[in-house]
Structure formats: structure tokens, C-alpha cells
C-alpha atoms as a PDB file:
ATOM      1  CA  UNK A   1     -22.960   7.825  28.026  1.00  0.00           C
ATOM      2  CA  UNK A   2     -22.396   4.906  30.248  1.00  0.00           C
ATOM      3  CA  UNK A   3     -18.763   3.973  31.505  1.00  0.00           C
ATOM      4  CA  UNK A   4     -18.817   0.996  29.331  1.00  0.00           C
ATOM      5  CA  UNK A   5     -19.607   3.099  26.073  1.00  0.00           C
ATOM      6  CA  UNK A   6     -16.810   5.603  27.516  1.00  0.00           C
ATOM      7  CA  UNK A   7     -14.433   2.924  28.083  1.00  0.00           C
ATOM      8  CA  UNK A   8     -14.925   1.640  24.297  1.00  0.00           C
ATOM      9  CA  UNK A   9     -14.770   4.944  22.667  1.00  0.00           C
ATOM     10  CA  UNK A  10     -11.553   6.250  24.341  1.00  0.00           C
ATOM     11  CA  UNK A  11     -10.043   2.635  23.213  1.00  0.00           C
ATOM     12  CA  UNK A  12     -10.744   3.243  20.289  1.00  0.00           C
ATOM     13  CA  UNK A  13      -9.598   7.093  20.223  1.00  0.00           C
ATOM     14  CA  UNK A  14      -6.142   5.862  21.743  1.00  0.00           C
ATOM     15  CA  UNK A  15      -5.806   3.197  19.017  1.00  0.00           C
ATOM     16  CA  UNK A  16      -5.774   5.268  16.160  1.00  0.00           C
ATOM     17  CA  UNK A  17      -4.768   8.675  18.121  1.00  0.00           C
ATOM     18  CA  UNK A  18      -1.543   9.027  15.849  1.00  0.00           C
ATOM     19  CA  UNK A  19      -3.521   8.161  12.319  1.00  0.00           C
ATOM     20  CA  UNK A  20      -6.546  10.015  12.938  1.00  0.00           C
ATOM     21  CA  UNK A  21      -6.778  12.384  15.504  1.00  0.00           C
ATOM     22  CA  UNK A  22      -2.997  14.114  15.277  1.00  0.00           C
ATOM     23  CA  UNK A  23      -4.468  17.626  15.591  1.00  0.00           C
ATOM     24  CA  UNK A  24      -5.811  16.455  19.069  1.00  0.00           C
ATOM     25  CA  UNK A  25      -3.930  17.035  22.122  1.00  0.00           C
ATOM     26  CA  UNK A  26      -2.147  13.196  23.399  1.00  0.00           C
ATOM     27  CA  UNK A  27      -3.732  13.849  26.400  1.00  0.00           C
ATOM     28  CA  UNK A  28      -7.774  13.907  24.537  1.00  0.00           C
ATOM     29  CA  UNK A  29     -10.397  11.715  25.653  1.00  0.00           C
ATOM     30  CA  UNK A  30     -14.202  12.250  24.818  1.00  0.00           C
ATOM     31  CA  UNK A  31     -15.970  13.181  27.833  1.00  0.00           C
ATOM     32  CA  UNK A  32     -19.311  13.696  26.454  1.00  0.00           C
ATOM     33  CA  UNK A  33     -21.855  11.904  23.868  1.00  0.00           C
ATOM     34  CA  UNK A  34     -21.297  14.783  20.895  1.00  0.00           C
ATOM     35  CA  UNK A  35     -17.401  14.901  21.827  1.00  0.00           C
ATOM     36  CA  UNK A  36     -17.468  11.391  21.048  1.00  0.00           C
ATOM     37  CA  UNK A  37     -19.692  11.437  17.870  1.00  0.00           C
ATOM     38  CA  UNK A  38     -16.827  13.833  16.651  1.00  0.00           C
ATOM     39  CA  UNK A  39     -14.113  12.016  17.121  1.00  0.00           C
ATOM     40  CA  UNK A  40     -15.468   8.878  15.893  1.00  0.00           C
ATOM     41  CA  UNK A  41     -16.159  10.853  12.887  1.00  0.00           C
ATOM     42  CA  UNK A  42     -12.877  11.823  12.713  1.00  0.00           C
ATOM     43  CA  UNK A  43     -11.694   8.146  12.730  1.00  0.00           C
ATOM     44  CA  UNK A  44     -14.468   6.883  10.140  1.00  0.00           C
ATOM     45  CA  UNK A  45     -13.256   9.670   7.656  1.00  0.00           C
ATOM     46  CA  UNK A  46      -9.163   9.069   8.294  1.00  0.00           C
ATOM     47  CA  UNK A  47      -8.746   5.863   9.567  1.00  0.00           C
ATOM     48  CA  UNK A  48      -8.932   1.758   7.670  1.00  0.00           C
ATOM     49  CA  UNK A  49     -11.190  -0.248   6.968  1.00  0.00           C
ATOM     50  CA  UNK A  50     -11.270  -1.841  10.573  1.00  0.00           C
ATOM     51  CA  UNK A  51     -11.305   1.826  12.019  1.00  0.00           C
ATOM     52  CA  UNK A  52     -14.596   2.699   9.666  1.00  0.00           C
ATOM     53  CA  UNK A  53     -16.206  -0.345  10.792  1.00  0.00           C
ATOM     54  CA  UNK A  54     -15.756  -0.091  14.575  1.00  0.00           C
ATOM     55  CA  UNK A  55     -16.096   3.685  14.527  1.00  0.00           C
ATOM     56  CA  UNK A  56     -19.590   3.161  12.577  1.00  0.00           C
ATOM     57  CA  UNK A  57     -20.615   0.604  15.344  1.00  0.00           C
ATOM     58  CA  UNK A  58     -19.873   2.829  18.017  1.00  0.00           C
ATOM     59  CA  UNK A  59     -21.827   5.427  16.981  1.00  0.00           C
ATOM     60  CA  UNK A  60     -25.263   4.061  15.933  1.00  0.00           C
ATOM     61  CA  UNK A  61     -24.862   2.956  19.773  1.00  0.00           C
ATOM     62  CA  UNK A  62     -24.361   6.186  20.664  1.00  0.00           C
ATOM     63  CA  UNK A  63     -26.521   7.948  18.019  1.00  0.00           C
ATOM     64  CA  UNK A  64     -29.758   7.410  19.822  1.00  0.00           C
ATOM     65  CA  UNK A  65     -28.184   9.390  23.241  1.00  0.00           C
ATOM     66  CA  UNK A  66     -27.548  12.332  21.310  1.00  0.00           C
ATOM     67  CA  UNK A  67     -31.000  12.590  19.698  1.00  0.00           C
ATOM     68  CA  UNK A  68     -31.917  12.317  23.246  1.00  0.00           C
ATOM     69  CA  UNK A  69     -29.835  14.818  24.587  1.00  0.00           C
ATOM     70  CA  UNK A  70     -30.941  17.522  21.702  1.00  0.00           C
ATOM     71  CA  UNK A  71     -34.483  16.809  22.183  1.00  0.00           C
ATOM     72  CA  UNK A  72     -34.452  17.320  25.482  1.00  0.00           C
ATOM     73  CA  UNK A  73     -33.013  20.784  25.760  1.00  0.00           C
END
């Protein structure tokens, strides 16, 4: 995952931390490609409109690094 994909992801994690990921510690960022998939997941299923939306965006960019990742192990 590239710092710029990070960076968007954990923006997105600490804007709807409280509505979506609760459970989480307030301290929980991503730090890998299937960590992120998760918690985007997380925010597609719990979150608004505007949350599904970006979520979904974030990970078909992200989709094709896990499918990567898998295959290559």
C-alpha cells in the first residue's frame, strides 16, 4: 500500500472512527492492505451514504493489491 493510499484510508478511518469502528481501539490505524479492506468494510456496512461511497472507492483501489498479495504467497 503506498503512503498516499495509507494516508487516505486512515482519513477516512478517523472520520467515521466513533460511527463505525467503536469496537476499535482510538488509537487504530490500518497498517496493512487486508487491515484496511476490513475496516473499510466496516465503514461501507455502518456508516452513510457518503461513507459507502468513499469506502467503496477506496477499496476497488486497493482490491487489486490484495489479489496480489494472496497470489503471491
Amino acid at each position: 500500500m503506498t503512503q498516499e493510499m495509507q494516508r487516505q484510508v486512515n482519513e477516512l478511518v478517523e472520520s467515521y472512527r466513533d460511527r463505525c469502528l467503536w469496537f476499535l481501539r482510538k488509537d487504530y490505524f490500518p497498517t496493512d492492505v487486508e487491515s484496511a479492506l476490513r475496516a473499510l468494510g466496516h465503514i461501507q456496512r455502518h456508516g452513510d451514504l457518503k461513507a459507502f461511497q468513499r469506502a467503496g472507492e477506496l477499496t476497488q483501489w486497493l482490491l487489486p493489491l490484495s489479489k496480489k498479495t494472496s497470489a503471491d504467497a
